[in-house]
PDB file of N, CA and C in Angstrom:
ATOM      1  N   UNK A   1      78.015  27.810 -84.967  1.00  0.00           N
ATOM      2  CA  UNK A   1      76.588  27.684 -85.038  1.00  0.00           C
ATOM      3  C   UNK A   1      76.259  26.203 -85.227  1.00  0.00           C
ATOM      4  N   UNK A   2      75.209  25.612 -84.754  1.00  0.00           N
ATOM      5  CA  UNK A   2      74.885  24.093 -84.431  1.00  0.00           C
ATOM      6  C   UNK A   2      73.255  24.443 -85.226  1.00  0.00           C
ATOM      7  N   UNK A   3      73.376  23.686 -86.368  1.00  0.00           N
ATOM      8  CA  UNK A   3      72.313  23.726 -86.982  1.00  0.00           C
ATOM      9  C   UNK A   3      71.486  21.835 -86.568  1.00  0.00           C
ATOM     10  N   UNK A   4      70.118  22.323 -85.949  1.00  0.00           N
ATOM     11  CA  UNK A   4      69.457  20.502 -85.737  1.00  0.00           C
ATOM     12  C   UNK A   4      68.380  20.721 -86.678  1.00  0.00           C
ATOM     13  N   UNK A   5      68.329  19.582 -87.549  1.00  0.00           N
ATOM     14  CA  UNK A   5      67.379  19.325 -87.955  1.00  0.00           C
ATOM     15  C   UNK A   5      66.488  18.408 -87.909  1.00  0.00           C
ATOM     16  N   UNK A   6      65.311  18.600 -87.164  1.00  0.00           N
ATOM     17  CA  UNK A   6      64.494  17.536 -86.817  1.00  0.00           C
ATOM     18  C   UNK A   6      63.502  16.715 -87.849  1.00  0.00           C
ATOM     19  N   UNK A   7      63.405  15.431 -88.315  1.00  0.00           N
ATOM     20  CA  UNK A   7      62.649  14.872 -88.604  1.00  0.00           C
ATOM     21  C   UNK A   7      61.791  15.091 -89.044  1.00  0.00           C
ATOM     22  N   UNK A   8      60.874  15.297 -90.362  1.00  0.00           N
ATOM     23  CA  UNK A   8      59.609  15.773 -90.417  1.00  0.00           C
ATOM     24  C   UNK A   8      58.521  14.635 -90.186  1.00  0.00           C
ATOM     25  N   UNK A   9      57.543  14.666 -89.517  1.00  0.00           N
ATOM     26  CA  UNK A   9      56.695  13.446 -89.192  1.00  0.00           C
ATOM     27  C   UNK A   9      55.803  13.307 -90.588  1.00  0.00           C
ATOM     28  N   UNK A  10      55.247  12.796 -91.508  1.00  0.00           N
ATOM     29  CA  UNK A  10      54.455  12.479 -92.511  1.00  0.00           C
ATOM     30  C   UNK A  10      54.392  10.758 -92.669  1.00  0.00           C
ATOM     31  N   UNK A  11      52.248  10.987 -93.137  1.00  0.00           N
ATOM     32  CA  UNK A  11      51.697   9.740 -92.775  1.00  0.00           C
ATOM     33  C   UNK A  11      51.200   9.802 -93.883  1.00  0.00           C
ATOM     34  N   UNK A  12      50.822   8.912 -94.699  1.00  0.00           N
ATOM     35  CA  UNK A  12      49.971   8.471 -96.010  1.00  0.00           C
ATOM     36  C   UNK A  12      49.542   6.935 -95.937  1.00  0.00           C
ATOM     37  N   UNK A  13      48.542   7.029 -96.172  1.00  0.00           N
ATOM     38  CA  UNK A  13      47.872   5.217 -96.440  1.00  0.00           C
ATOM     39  C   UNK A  13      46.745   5.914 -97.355  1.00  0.00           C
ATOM     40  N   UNK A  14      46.505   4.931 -98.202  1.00  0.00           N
ATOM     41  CA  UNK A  14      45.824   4.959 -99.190  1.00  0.00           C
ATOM     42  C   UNK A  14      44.599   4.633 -98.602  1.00  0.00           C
ATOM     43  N   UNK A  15      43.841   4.682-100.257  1.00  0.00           N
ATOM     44  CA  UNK A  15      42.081   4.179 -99.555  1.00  0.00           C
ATOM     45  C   UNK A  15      41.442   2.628 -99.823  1.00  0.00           C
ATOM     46  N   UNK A  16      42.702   2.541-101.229  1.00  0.00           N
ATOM     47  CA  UNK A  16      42.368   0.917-101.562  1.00  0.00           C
ATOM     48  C   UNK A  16      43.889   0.326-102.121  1.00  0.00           C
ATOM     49  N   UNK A  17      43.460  -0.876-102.151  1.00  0.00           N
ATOM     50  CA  UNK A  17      44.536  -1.820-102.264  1.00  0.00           C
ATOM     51  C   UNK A  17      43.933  -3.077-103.298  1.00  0.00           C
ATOM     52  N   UNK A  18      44.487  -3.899-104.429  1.00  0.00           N
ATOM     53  CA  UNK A  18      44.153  -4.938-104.795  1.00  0.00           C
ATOM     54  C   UNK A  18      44.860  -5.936-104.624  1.00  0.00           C
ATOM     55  N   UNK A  19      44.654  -6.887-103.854  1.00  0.00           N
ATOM     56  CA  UNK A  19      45.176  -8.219-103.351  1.00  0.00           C
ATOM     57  C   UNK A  19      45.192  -9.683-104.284  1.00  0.00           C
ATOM     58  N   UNK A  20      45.303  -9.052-105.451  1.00  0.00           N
ATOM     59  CA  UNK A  20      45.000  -9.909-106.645  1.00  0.00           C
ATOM     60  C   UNK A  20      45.938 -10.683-107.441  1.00  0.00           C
ATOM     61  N   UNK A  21      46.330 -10.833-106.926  1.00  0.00           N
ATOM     62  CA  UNK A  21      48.157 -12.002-107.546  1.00  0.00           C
ATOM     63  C   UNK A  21      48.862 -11.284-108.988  1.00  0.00           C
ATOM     64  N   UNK A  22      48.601  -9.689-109.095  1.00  0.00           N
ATOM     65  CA  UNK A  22      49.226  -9.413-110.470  1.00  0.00           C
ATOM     66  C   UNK A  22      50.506  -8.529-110.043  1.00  0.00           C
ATOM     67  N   UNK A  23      51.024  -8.790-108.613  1.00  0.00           N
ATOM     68  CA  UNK A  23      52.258  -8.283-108.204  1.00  0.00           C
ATOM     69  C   UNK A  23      52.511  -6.967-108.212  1.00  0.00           C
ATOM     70  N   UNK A  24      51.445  -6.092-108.215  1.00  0.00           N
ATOM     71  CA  UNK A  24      50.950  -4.876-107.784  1.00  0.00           C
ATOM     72  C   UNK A  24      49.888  -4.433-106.456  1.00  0.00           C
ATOM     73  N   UNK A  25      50.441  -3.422-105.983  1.00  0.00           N
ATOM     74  CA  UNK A  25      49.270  -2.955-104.778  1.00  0.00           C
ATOM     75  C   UNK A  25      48.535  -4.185-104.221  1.00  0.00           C
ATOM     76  N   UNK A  26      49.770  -5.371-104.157  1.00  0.00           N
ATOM     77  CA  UNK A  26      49.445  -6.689-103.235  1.00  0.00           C
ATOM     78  C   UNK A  26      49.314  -6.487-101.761  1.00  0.00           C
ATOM     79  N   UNK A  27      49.402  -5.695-101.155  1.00  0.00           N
ATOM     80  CA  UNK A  27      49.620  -5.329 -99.730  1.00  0.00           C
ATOM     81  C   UNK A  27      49.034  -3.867 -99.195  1.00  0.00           C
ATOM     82  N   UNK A  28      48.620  -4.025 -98.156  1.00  0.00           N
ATOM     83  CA  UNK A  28      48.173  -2.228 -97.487  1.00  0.00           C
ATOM     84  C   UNK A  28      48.882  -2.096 -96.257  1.00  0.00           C
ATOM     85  N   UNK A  29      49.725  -1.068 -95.978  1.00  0.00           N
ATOM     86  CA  UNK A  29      50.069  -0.489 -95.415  1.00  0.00           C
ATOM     87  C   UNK A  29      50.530   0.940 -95.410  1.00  0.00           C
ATOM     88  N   UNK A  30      50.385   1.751 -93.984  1.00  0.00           N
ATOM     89  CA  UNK A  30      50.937   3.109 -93.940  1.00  0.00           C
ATOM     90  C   UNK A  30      52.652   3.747 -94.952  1.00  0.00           C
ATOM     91  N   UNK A  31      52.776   4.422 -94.908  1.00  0.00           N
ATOM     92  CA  UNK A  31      53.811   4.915 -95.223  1.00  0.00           C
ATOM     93  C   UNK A  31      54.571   6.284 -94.660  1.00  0.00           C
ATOM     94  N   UNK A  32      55.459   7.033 -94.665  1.00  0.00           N
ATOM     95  CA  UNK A  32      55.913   7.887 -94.202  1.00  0.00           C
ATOM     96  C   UNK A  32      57.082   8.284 -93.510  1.00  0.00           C
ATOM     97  N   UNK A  33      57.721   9.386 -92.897  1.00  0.00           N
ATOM     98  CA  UNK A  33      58.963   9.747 -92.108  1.00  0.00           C
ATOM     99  C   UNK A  33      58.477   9.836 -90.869  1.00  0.00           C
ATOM    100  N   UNK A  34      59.434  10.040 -89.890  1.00  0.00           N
ATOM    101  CA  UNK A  34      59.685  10.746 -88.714  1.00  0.00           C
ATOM    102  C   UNK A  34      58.515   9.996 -87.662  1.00  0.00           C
ATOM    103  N   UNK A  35      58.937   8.403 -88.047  1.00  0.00           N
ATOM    104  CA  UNK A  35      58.001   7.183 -86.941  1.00  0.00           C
ATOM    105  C   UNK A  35      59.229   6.731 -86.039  1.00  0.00           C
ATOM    106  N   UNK A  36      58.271   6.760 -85.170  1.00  0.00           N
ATOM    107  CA  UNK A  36      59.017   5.510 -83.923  1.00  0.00           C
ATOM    108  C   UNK A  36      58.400   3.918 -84.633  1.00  0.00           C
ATOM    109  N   UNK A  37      59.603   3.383 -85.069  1.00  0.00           N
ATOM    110  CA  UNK A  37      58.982   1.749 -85.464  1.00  0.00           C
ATOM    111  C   UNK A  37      58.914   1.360 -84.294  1.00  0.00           C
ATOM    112  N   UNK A  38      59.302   1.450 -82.917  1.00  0.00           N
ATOM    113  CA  UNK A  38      58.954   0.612 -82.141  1.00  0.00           C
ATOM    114  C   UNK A  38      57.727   0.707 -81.350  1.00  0.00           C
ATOM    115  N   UNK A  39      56.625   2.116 -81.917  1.00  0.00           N
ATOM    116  CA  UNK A  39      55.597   2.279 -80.947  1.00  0.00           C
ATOM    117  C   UNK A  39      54.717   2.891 -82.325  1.00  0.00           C
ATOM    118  N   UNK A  40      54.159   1.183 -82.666  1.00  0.00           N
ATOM    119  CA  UNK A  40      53.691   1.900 -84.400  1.00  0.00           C
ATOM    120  C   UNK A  40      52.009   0.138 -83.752  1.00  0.00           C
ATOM    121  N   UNK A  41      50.866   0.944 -84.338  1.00  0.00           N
ATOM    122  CA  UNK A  41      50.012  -0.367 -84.467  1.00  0.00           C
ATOM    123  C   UNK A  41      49.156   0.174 -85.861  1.00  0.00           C
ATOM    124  N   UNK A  42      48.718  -1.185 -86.023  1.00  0.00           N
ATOM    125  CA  UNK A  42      47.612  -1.210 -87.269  1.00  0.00           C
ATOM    126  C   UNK A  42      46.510  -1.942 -86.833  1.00  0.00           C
ATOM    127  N   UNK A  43      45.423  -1.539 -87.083  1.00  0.00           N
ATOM    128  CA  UNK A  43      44.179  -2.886 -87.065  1.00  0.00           C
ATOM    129  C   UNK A  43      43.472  -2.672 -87.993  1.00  0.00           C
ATOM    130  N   UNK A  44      42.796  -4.047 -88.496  1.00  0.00           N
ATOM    131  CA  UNK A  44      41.697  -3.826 -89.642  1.00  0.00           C
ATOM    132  C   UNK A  44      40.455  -4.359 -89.225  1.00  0.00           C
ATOM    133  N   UNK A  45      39.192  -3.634 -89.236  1.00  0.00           N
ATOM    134  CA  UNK A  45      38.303  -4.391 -88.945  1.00  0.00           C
ATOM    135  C   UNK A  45      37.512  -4.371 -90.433  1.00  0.00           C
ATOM    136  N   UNK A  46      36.045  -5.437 -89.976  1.00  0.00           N
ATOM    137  CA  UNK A  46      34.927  -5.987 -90.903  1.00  0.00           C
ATOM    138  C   UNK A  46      34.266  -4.628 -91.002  1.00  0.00           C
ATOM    139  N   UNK A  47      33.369  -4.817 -91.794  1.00  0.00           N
ATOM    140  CA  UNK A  47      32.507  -3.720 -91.319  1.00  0.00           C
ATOM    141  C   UNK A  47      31.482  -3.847 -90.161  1.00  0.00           C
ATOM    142  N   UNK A  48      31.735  -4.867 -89.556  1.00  0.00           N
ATOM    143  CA  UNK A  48      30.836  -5.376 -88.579  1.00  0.00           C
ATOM    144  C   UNK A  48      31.398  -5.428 -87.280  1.00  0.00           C
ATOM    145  N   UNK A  49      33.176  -4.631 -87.472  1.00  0.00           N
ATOM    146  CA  UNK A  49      33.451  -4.774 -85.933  1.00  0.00           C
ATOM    147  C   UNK A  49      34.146  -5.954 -85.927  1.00  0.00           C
ATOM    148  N   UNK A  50      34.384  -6.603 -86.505  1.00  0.00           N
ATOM    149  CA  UNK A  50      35.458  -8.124 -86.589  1.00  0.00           C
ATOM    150  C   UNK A  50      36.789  -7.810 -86.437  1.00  0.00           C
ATOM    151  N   UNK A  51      37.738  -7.801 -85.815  1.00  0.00           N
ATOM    152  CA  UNK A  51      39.104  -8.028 -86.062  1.00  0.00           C
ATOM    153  C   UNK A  51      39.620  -8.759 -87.503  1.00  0.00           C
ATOM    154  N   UNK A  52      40.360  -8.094 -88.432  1.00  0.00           N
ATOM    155  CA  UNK A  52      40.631  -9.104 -89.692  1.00  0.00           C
ATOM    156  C   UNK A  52      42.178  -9.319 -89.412  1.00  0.00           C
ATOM    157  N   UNK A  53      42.978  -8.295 -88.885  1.00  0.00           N
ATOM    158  CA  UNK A  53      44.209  -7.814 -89.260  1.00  0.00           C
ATOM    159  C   UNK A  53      44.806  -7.363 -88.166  1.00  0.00           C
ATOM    160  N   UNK A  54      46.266  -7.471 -87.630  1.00  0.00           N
ATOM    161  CA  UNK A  54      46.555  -6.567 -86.419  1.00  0.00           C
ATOM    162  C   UNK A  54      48.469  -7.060 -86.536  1.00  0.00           C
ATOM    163  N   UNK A  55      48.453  -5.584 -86.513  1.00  0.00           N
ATOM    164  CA  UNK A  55      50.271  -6.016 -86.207  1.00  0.00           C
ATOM    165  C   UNK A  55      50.882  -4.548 -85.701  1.00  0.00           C
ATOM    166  N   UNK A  56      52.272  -4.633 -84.928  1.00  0.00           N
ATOM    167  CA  UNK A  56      52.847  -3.853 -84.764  1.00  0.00           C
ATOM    168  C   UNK A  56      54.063  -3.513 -85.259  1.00  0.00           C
ATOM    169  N   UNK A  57      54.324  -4.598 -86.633  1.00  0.00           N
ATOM    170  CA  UNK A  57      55.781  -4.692 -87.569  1.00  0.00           C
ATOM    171  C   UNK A  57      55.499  -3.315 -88.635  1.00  0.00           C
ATOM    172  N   UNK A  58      56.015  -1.586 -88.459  1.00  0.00           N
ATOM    173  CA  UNK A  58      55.696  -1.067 -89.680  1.00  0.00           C
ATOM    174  C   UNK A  58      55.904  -1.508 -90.587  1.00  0.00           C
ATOM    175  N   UNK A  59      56.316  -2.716 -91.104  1.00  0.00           N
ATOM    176  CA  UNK A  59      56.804  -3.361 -92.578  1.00  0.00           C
ATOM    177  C   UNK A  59      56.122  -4.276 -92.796  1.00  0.00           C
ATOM    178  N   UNK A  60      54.916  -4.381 -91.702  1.00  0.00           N
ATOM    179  CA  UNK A  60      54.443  -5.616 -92.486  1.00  0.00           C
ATOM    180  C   UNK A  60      52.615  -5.217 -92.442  1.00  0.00           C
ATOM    181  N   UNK A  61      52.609  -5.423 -93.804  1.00  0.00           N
ATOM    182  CA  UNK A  61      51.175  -4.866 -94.093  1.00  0.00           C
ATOM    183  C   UNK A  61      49.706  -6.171 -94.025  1.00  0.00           C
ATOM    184  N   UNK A  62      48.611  -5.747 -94.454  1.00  0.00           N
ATOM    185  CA  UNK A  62      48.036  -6.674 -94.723  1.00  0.00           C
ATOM    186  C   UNK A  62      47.669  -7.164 -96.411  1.00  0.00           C
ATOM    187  N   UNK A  63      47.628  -8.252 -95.995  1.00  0.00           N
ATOM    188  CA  UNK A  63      48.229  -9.048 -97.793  1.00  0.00           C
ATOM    189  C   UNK A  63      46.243  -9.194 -97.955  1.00  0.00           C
ATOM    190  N   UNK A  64      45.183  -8.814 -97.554  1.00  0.00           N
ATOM    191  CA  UNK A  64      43.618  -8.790 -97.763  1.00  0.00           C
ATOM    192  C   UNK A  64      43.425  -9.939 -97.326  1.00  0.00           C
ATOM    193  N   UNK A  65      43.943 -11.185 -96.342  1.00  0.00           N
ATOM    194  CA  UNK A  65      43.074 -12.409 -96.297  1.00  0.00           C
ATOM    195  C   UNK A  65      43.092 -12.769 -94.757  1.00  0.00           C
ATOM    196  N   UNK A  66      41.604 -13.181 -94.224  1.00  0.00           N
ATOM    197  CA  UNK A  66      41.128 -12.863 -93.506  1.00  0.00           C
ATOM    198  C   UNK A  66      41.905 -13.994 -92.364  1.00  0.00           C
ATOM    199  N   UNK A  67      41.544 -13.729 -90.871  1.00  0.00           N
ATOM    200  CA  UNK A  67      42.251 -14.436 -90.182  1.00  0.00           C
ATOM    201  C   UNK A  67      42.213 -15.531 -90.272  1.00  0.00           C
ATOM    202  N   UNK A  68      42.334 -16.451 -91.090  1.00  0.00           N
ATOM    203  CA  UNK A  68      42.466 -17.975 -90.745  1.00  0.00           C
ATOM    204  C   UNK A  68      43.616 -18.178 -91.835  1.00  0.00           C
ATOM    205  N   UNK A  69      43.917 -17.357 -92.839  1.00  0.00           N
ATOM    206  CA  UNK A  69      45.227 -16.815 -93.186  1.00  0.00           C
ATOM    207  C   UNK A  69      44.563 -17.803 -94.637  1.00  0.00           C
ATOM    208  N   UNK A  70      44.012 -18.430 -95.223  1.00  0.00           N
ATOM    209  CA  UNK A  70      43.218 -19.151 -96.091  1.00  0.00           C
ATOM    210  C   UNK A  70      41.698 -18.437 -96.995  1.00  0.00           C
ATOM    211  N   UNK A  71      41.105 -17.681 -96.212  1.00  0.00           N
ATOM    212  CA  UNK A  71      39.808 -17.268 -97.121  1.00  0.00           C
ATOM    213  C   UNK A  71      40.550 -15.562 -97.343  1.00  0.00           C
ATOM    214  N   UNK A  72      40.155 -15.450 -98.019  1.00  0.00           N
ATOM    215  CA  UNK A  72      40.128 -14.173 -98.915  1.00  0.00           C
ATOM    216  C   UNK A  72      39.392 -13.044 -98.045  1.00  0.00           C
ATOM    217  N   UNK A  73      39.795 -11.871 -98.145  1.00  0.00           N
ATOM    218  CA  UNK A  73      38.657 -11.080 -97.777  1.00  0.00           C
ATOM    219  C   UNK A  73      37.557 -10.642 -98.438  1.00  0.00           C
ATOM    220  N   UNK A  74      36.518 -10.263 -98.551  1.00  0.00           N
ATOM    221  CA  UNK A  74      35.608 -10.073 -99.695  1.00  0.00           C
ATOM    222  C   UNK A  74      35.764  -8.685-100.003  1.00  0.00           C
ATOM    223  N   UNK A  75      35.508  -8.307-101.148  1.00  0.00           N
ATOM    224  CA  UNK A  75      35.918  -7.158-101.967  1.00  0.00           C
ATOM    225  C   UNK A  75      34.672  -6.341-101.840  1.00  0.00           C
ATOM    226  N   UNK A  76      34.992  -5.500-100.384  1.00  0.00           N
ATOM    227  CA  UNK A  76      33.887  -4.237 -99.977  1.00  0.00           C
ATOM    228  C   UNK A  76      35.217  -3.544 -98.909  1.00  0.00           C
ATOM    229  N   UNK A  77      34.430  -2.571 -98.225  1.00  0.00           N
ATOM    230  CA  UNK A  77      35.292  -1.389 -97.331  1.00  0.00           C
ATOM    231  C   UNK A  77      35.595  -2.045 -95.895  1.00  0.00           C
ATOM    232  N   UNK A  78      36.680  -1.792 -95.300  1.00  0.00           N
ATOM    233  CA  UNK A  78      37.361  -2.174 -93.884  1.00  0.00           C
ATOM    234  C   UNK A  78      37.726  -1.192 -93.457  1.00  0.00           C
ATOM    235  N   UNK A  79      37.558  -0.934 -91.952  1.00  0.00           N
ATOM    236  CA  UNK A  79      37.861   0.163 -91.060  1.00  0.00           C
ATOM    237  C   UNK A  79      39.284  -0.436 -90.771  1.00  0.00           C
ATOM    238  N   UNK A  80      40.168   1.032 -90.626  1.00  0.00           N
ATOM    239  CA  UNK A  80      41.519   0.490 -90.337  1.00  0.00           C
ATOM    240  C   UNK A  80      41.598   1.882 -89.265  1.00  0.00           C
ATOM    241  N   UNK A  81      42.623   1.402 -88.227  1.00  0.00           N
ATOM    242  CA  UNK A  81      42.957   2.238 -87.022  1.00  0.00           C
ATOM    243  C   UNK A  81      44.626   2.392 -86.826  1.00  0.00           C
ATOM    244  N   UNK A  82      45.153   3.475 -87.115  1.00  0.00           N
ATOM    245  CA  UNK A  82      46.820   2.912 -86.686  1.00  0.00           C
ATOM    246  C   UNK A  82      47.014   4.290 -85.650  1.00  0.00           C
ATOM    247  N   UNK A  83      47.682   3.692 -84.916  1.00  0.00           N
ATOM    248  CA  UNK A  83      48.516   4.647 -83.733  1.00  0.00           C
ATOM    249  C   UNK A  83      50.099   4.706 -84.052  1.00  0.00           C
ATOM    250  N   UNK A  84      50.893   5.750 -84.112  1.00  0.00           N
ATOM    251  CA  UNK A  84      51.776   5.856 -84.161  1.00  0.00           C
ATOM    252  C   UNK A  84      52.372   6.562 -83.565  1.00  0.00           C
ATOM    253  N   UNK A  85      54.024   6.873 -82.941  1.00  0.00           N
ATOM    254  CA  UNK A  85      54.587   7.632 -82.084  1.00  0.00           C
ATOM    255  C   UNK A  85      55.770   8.349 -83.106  1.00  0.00           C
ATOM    256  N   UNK A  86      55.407   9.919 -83.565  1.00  0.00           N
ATOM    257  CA  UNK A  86      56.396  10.715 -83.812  1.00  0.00           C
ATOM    258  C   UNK A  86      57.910  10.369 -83.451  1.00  0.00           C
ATOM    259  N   UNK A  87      58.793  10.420 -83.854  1.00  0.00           N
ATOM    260  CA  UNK A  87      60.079  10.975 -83.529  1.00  0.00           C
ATOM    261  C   UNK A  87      60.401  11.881 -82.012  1.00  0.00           C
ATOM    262  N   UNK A  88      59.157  13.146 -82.354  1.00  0.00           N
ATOM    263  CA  UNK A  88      59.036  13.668 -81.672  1.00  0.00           C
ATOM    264  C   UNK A  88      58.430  13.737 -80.944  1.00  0.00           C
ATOM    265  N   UNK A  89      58.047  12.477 -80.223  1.00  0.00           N
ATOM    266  CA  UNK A  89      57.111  11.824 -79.433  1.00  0.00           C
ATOM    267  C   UNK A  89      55.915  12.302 -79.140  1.00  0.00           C
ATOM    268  N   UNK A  90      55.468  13.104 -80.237  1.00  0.00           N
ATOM    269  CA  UNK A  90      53.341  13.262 -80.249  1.00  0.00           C
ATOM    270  C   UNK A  90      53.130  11.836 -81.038  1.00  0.00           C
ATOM    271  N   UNK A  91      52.022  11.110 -80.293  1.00  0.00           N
ATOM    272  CA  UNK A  91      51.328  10.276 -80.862  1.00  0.00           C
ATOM    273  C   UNK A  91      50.217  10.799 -81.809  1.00  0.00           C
ATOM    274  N   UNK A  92      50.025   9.817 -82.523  1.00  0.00           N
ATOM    275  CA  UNK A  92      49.494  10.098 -83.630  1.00  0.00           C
ATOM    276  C   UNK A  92      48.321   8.836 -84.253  1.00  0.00           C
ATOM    277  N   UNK A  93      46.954   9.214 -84.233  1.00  0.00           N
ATOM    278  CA  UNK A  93      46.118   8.341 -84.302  1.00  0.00           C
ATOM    279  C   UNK A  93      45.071   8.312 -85.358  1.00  0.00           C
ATOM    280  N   UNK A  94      44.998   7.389 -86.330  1.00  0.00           N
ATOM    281  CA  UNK A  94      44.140   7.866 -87.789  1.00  0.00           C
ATOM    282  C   UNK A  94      43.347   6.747 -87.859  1.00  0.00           C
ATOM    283  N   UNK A  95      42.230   7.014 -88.120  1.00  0.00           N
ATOM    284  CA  UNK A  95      41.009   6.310 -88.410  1.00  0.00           C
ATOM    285  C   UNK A  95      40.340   6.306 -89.987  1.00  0.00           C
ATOM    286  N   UNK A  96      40.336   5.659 -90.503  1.00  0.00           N
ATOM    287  CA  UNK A  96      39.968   5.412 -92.094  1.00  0.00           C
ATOM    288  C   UNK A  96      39.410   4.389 -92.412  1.00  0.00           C
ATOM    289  N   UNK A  97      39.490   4.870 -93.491  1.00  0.00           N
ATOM    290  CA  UNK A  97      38.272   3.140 -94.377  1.00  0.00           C
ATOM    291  C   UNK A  97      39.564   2.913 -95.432  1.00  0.00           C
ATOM    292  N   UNK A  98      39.770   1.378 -96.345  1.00  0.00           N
ATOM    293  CA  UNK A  98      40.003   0.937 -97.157  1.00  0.00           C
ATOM    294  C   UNK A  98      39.278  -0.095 -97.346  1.00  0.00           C
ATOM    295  N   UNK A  99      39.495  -0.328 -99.504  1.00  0.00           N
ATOM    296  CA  UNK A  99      38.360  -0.655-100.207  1.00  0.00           C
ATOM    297  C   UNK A  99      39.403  -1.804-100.386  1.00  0.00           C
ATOM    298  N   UNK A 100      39.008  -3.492-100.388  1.00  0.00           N
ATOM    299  CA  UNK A 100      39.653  -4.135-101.197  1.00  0.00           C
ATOM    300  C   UNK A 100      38.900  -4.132-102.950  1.00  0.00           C
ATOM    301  N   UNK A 101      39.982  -4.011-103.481  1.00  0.00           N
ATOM    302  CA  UNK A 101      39.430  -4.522-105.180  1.00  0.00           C
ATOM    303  C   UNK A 101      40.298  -5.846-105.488  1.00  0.00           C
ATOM    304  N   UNK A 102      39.295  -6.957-105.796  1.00  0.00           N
ATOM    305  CA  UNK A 102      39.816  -7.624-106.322  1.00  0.00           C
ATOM    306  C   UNK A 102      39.879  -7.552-107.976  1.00  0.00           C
TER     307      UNK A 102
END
């Protein structure tokens, strides 16, 4: 008997993050099993539709500071979008808000 056990796919991202130099919940990113790292995206927008944030490294999150990699983000809600590809190759697409607290 040939027992397979497949992968379970599970996704979690939180709703907030504090980007506040006390070496806690310094960073936002997804978490979970049963990803393709090589067919994984994140984006963060303003609430206005701005691009803040964008990568396709699952390990690398956003640290809250805005693209010029120098100003801070301001401490209100950001739309975040990630696409991801199962194991079992259903894509997988989540739309949310996160809060920075400084």
């Amino acid at each position: 008997m040939l027992v397979v056990i497949k992968p379970t796919f599970t996704f979690y991202m939180s709703n907030s993050f504090s980007p506040n130099g006390d070496g806690r919940n310094e960073t936002f990113r997804p978490y979970g099993n049963g990803w393709d790292t090589d067919n994984y995206s994140m984006r963060i927008y303003s609430r206005w539709g701005q691009l803040i944030f964008s990568t396709t490294d699952v390990n690398h999150g956003w640290n809250g500071m805005m693209p010029d990699g120098i100003t801070e983000a301001q401490q209100e809600v950001y739309s975040v979008k990630v696409w991801v590809k199962g194991l079992d190759g259903q894509d997988h697409e989540y739309i949310r808000i996160v809060y920075v607290i400084r």
